[in-house]
Protein backbone atom coordinates (compact mmCIF):
# COMPACT_ATOMS: atom_id res chain seq x y z
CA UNK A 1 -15.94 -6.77 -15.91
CA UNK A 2 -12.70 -5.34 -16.20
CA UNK A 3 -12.11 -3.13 -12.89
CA UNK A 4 -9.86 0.19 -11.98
CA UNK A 5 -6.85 -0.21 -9.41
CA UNK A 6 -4.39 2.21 -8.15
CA UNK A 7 -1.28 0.64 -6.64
CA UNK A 8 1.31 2.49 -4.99
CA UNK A 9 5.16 1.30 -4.33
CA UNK A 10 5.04 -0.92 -7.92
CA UNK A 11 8.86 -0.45 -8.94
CA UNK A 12 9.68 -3.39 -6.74
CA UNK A 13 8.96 -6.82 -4.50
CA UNK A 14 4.70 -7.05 -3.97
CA UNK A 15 3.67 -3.92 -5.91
CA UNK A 16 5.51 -4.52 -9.04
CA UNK A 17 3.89 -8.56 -8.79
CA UNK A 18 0.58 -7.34 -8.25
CA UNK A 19 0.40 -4.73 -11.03
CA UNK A 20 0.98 -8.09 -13.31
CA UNK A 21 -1.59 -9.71 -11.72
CA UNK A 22 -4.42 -7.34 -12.05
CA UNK A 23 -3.30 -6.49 -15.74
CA UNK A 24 -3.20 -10.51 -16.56
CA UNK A 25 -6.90 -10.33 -14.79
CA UNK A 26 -8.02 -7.73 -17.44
CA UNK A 27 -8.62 -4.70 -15.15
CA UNK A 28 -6.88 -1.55 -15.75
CA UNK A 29 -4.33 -0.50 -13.21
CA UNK A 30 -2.49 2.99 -12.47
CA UNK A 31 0.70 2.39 -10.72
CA UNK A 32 2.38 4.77 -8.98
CA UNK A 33 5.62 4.87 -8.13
CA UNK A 34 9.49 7.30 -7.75
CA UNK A 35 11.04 5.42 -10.06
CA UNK A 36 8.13 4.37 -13.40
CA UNK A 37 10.57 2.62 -15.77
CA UNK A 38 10.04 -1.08 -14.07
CA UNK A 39 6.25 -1.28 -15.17
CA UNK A 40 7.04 0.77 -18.54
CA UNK A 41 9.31 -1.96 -19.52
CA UNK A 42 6.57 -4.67 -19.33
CA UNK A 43 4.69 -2.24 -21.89
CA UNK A 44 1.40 -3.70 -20.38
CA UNK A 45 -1.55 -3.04 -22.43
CA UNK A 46 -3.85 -1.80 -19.80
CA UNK A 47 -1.52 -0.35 -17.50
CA UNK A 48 -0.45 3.20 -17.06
CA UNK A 49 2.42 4.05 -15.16
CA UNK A 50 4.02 7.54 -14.13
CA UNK A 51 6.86 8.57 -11.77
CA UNK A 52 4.59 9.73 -8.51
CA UNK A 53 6.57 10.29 -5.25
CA UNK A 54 4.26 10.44 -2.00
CA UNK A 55 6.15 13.04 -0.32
CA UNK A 56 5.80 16.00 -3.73
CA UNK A 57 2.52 17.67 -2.64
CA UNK A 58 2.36 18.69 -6.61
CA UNK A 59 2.36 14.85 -7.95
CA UNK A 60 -1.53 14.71 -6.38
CA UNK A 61 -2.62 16.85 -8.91
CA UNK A 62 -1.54 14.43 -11.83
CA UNK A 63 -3.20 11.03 -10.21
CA UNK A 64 -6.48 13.10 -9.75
CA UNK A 65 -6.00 14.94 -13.17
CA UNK A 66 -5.31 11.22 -14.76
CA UNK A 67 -8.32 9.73 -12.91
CA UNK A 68 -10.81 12.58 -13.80
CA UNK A 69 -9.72 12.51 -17.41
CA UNK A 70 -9.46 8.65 -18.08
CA UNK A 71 -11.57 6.94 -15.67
CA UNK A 72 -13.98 8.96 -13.68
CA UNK A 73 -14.12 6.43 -11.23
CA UNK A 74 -11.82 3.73 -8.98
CA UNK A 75 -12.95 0.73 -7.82
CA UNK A 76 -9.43 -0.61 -5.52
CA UNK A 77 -6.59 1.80 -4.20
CA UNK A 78 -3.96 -0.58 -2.86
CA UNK A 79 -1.21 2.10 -0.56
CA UNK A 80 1.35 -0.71 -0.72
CA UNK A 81 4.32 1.92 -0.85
CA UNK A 82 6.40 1.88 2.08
CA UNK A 83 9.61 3.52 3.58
CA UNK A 84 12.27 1.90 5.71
CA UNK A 85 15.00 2.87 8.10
CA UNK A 86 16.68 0.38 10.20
CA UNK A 87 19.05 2.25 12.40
CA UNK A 88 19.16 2.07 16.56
CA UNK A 89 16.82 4.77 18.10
CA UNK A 90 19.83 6.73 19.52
CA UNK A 91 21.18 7.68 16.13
CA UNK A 92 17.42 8.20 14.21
CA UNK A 93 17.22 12.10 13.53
CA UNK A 94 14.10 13.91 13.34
CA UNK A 95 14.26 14.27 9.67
CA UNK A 96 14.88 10.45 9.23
CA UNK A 97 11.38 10.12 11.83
CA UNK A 98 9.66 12.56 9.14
CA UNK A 99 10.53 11.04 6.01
CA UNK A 100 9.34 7.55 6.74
CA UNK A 101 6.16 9.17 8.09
CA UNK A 102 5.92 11.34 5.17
CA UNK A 103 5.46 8.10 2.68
CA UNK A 104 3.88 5.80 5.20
CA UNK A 105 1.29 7.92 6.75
CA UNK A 106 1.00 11.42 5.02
CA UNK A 107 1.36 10.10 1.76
CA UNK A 108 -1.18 6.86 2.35
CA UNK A 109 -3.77 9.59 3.91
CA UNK A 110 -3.46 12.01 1.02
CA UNK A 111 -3.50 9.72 -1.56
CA UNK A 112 -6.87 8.27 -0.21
CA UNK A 113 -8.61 12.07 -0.09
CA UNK A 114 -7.25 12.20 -3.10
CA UNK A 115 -9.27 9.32 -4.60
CA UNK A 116 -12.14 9.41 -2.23
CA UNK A 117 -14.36 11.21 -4.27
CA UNK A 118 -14.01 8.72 -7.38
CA UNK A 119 -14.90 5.84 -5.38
CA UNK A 120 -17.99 4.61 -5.04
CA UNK A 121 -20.32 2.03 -3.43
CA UNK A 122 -18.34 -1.25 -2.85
CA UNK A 123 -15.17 0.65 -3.35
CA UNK A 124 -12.45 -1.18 -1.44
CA UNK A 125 -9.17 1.01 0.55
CA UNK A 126 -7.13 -1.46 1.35
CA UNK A 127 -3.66 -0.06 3.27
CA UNK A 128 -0.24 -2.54 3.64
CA UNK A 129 1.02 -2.29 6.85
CA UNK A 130 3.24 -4.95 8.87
CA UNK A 131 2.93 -6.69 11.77
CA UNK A 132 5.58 -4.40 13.18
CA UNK A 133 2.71 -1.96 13.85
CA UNK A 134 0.23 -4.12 15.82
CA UNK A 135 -0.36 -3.50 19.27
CA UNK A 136 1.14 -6.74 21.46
CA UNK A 137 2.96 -8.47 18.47
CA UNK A 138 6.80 -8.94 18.80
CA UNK A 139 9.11 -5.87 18.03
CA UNK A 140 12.43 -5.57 16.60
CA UNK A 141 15.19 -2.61 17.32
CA UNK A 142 16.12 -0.54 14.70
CA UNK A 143 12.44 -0.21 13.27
CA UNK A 144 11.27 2.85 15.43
CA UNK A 145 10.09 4.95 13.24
CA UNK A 146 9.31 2.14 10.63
CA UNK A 147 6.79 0.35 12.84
CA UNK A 148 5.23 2.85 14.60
CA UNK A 149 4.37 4.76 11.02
CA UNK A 150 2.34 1.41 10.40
CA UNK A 151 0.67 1.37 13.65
CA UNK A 152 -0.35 4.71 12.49
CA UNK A 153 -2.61 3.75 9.21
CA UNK A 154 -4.11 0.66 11.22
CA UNK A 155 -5.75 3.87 13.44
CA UNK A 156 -6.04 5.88 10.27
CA UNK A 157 -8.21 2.77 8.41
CA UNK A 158 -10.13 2.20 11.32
CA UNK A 159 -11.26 5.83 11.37
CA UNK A 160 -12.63 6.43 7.52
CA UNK A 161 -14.18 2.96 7.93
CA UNK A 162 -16.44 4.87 10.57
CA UNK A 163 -16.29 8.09 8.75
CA UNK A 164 -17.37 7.01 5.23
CA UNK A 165 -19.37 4.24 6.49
CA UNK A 166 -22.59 5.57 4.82
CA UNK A 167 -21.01 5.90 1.39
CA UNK A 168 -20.25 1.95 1.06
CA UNK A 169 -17.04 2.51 0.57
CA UNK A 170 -14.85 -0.42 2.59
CA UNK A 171 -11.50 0.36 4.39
CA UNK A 172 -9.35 -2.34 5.35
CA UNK A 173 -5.33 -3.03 6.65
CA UNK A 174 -3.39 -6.02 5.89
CA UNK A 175 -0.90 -6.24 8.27
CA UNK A 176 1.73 -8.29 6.55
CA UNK A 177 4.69 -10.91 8.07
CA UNK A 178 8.20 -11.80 6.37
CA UNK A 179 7.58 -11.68 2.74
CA UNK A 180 10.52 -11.75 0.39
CA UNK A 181 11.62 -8.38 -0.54
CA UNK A 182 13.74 -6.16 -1.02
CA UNK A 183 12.47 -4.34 1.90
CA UNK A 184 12.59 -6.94 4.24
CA UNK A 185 16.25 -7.58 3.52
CA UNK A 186 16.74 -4.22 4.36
CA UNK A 187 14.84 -5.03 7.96
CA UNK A 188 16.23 -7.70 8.78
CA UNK A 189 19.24 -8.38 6.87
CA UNK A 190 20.10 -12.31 5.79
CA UNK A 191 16.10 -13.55 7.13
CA UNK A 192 14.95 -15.88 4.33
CA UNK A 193 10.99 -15.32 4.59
CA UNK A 194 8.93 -18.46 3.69
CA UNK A 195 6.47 -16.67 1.86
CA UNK A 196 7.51 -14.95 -1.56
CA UNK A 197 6.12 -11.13 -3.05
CA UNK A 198 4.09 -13.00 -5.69
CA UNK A 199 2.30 -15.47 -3.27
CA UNK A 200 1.95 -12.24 -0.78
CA UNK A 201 0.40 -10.18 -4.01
CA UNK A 202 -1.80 -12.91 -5.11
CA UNK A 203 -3.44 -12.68 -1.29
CA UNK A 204 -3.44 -9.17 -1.94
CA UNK A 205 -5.22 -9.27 -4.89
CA UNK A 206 -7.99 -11.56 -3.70
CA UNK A 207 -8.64 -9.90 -0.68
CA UNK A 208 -8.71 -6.40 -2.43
CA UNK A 209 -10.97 -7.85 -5.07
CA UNK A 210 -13.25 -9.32 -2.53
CA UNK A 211 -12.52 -8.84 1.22
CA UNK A 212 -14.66 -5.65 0.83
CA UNK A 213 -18.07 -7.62 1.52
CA UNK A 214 -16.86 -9.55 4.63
CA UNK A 215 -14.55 -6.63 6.29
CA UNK A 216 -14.87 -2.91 6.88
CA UNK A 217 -12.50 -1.05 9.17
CA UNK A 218 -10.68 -4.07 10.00
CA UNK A 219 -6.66 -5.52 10.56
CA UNK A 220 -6.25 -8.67 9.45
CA UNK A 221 -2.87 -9.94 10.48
CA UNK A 222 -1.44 -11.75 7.22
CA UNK A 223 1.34 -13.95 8.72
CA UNK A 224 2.73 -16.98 8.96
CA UNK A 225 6.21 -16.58 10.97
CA UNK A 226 8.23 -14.17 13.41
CA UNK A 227 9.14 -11.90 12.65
């Protein structure tokens, strides 16, 4: 039984792989993302796709109009969008602190109360975050504002987990290693990651599918090197 998704950050690297996957798995799958035309152009079947950016209070109103209309209910929201800025803390400005916060931790907490109340028992919130953000693991200069946005949702998960623990509804964090993106290039320019997006989105798609009935408000560190 086909099921429905909502992936964020799918014009690129992991998202754009795991919108494939779940559509080649027959469930239907929303994906959100700035820039829509990547997933258009695959002109899958049972995939809708519109231009959504995290940081336009307005574009809310269009993923909850969308879900009311065509679905009345989700089964997976995957925040997998994710903003970057690799520059040394002396020269990061205030605004460049807000807008990675905006799409990393606003946008991943309005998004959910967005969907909350279309979810169900057995519903499964699962957030990408990096291992950047977990207390004790090895940090990098230039990723102030990057990595301490993600230690942000790990808190944020572990807080509706308790919250809408009597509603069934499962919250978990993936905290994710070098994967081979676009995005990490951008981290760490010229690392060659031993893991690739579609591997990383196949994990993804398991543990969103399933992880629900073994974790609840938990970070499971999903990595296999340094960084």
């Amino acid at each position: 039984m086909g099921k429905n998704i909502i992936i964020t950050g799918t014009s690129r690297g992991i998202g754009y792989e795991l919108v494939q996957i779940f559509a080649k798995a027959g469930h239907q799958v929303l994906a959100l993302s700035r820039n829509e035309k990547p997933i258009q152009s695959l002109k899958l079947a049972n995939v809708t796709s519109f231009s959504f950016d995290l940081n336009d209070a307005q574009a809310y109103k269009k993923v909850e109009d969308f879900i009311d209309s065509d679905w009345e209910h989700v089964d997976v929201l995957i925040n997998n969008a994710g903003a970057l800025v690799n520059k040394p803390f002396s020269e990061i400005s205030m605004e460049d602190f807000e807008n990675v916060y905006k799409t990393n931790v606003f946008g991943v907490a309005e998004l959910t109360r967005i969907v909350l109340p279309f979810m169900k028992k057995e519903s499964h919130v699962v957030t990408i975050s990096s291992m950047g953000g977990v207390q004790g693991s090895m940090k990098f200069p230039g990723l102030a504002a990057y990595s301490s946005s993600k230690a942000a949702v790990i808190t944020l998960t572990e807080l509706l987990a308790e919250e809408y623990k009597a509603f069934g509804i499962s919250f978990n964090v993936l905290a994710l290693g070098a994967v081979q993106t676009e995005m990490l290039e951008e981290a760490f320019p010229g690392y060659i990651a031993s893991t690739t997006a579609i591997e990383m989105a196949q994990y993804i798609f398991d543990f969103s599918l399933n992880g629900h009935k073994y974790y609840n408000g938990k970070l499971l560190q999903v990595s296999n090197s340094t960084p």
